[in-house]
Protein backbone atom coordinates (compact mmCIF):
# COMPACT_ATOMS: atom_id res chain seq x y z
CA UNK A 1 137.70 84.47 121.39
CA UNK A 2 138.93 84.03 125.07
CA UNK A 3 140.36 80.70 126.15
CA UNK A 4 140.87 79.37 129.71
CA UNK A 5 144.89 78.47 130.19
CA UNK A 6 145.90 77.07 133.73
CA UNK A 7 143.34 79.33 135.68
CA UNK A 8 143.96 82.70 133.64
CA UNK A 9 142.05 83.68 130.51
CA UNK A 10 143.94 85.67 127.78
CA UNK A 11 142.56 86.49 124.24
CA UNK A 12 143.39 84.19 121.48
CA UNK A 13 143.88 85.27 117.88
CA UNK A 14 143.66 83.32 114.62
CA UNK A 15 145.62 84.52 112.03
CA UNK A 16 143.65 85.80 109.13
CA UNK A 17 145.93 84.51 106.60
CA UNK A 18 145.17 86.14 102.70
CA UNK A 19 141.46 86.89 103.93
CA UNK A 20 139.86 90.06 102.30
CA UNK A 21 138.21 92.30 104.72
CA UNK A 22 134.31 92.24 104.75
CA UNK A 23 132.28 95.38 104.18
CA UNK A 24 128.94 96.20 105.76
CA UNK A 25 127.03 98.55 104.86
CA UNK A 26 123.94 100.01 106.90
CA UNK A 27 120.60 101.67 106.10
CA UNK A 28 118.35 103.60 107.72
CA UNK A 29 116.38 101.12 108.88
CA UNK A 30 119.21 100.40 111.48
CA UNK A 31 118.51 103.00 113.27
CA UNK A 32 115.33 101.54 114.42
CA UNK A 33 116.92 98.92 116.47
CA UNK A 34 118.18 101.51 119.00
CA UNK A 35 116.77 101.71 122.39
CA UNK A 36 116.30 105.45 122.61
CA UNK A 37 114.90 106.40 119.41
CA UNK A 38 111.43 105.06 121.21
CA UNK A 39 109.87 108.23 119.75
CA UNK A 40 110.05 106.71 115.90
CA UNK A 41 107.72 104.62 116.61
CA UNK A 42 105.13 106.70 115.00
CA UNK A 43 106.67 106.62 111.99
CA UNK A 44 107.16 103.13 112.00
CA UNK A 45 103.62 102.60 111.66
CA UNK A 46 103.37 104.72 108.56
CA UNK A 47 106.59 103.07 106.96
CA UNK A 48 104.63 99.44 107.26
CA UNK A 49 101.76 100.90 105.42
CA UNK A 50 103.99 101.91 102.32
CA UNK A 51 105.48 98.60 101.68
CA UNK A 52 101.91 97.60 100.11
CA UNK A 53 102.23 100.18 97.16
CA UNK A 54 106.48 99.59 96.57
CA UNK A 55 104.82 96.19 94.62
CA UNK A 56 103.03 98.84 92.12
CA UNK A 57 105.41 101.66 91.89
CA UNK A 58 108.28 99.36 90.65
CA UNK A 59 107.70 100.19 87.02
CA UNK A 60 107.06 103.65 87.70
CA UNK A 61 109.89 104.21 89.41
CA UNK A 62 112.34 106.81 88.03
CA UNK A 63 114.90 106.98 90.64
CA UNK A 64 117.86 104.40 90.66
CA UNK A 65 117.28 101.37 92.76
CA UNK A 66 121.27 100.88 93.36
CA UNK A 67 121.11 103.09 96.45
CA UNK A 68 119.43 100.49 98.49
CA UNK A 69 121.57 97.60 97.15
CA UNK A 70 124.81 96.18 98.59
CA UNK A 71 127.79 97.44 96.46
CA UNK A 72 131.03 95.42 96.52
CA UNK A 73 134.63 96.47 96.35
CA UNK A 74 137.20 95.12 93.77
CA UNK A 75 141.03 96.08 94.53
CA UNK A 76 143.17 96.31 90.94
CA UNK A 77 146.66 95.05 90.27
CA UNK A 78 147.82 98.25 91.86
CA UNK A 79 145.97 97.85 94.64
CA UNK A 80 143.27 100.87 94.17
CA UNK A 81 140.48 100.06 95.07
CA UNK A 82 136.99 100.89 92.57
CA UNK A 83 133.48 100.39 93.27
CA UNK A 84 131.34 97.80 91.24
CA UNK A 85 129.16 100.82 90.53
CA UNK A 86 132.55 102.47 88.02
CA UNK A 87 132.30 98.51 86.01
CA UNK A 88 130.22 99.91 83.29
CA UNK A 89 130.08 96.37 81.80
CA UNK A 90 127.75 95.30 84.69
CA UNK A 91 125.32 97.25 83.14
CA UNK A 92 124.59 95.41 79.75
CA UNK A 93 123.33 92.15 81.58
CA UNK A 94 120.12 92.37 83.09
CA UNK A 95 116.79 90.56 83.50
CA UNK A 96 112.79 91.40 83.63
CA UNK A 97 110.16 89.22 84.99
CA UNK A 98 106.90 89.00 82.83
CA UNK A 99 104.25 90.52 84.90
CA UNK A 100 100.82 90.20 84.12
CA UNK A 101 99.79 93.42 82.35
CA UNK A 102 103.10 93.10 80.03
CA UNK A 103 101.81 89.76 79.04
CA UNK A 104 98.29 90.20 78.39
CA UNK A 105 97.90 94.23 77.96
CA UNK A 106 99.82 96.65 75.50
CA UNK A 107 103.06 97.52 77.66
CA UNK A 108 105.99 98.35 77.08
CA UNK A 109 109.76 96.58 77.93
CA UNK A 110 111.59 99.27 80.19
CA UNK A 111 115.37 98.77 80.07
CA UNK A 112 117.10 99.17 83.83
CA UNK A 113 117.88 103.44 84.20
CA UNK A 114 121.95 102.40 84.72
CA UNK A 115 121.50 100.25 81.28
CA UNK A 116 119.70 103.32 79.96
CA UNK A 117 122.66 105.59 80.92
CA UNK A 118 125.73 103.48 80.46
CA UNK A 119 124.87 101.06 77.99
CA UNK A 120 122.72 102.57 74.88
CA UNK A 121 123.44 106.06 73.04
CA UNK A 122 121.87 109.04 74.04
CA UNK A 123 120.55 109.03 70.27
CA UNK A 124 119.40 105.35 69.54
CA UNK A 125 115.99 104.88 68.57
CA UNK A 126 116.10 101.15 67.23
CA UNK A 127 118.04 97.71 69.00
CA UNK A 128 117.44 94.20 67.47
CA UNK A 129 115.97 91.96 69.87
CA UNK A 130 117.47 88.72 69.40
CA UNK A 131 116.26 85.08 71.17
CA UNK A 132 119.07 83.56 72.08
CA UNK A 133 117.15 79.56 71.42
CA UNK A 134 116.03 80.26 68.27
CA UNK A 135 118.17 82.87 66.54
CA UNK A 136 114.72 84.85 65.30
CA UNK A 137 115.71 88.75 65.44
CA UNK A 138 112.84 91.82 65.38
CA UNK A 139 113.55 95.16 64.97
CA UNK A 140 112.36 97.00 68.03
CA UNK A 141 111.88 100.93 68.51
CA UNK A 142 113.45 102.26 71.35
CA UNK A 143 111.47 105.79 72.96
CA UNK A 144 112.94 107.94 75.36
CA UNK A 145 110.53 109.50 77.93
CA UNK A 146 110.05 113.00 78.02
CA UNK A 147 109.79 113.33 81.71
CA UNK A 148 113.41 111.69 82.63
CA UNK A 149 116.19 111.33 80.18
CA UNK A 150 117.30 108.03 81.55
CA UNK A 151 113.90 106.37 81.44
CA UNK A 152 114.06 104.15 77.80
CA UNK A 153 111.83 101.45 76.61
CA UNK A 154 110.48 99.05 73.60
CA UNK A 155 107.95 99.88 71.52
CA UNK A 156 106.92 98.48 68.54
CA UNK A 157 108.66 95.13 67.99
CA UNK A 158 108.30 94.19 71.42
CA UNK A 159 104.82 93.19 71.33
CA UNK A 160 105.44 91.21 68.52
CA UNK A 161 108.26 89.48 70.24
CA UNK A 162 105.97 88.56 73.27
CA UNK A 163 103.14 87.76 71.04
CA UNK A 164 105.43 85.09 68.66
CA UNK A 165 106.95 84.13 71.68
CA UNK A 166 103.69 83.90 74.04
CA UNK A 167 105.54 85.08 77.25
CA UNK A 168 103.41 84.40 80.34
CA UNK A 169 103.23 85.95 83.76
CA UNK A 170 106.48 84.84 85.84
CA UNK A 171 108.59 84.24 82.94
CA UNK A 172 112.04 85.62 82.85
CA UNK A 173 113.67 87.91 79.95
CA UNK A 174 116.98 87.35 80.50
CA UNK A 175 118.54 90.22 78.74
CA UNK A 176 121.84 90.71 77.49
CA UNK A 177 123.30 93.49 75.30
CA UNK A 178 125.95 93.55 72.77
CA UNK A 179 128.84 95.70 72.68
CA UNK A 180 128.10 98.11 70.53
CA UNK A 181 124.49 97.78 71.44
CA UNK A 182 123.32 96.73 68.12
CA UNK A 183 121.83 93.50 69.46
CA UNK A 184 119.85 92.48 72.64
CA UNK A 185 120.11 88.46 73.06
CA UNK A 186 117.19 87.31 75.02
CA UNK A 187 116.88 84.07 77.08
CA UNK A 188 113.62 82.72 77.90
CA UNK A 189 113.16 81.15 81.29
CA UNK A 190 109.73 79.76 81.54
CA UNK A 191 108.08 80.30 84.71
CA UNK A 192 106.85 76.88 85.99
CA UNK A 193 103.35 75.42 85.35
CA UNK A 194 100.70 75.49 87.91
């Protein structure tokens, strides 16, 4: 900021005081905004037409999704600094939103790849599926694609638990895994009627 004093500007500057520093990270898509890079625009056009199918592929998607989010920085007692991608314990909270063809067809619960990979054993084939309002439990089976290690999901016992519990379309599975990852407590947040 530059302030005015008796006819002659000089720079002002406000202490920060015990302010943490911000982070911002960039994507790609920055690099759009630049002037000479007029010769993208090509591409642009194509890019606009993929955001249509991203709605589809979301359940299909093997690749990690953290890439693309924002990842924050935590400073320790000793003042090393760790990103909130090494807190492992992030990883046993997550949630799912009921889409139509998990509420009215035959498929299956996939658990988040980072869950998949930090959270449940390499070897675990069965989790109890617990609702957290009611305190009912059902065994679930837990399958392991064959085409990516990481990629895990219910089975049997999960359509059970959405038929007792008739989930609808929009409704929210908030999902949260014990340590050992014996149990999966699941809160039910009812999407809101039309």
């Amino acid at each position: 900021m530059i302030q005015k004093r008796g006819g002659k500007t000089s720079p002002v500057v406000n202490s920060v005081g015990d302010k943490t520093p911000v982070i911002i990270l960039s994507s790609d898509e920055d690099d759009d905004d630049h002037e000479d890079d007029d010769d993208d625009d090509e591409d642009d056009d194509h890019d606009e037409d993929d955001d249509d199918d991203d709605d589809n592929e979301d359940e299909d998607d093997n690749e990690d999704d953290d890439d693309d989010m924002l990842q924050f920085l935590h400073v320790s007692k000793n003042n090393s600094m760790y990103a909130d991608e090494d807190d492992l314990l992030r990883h046993y909270n997550f949630d799912i939103k009921i889409t139509e063809s998990m509420a009215y067809t035959k498929q299956v619960l996939h658990f988040p790849n980072k869950t998949s990979k930090h959270v449940l054993p390499a070897k675990q084939d069965n989790i109890l599926m617990r609702d957290v309002s009611s305190g009912r439990v059902i065994s679930c089976t837990i399958i392991t694609s064959s085409r990516y290690k990481n990629e895990r999901y219910l089975g049997d016992g999960w359509y059970q638990f959405k038929d007792e519990f008739k989930l609808n379309p929009g409704d929210v599975l908030k999902c949260s895994i014990e340590n050992p990852p014996q149990y999966m407590n699941v809160m039910i947040i009812r999407a809101a009627s039309p």
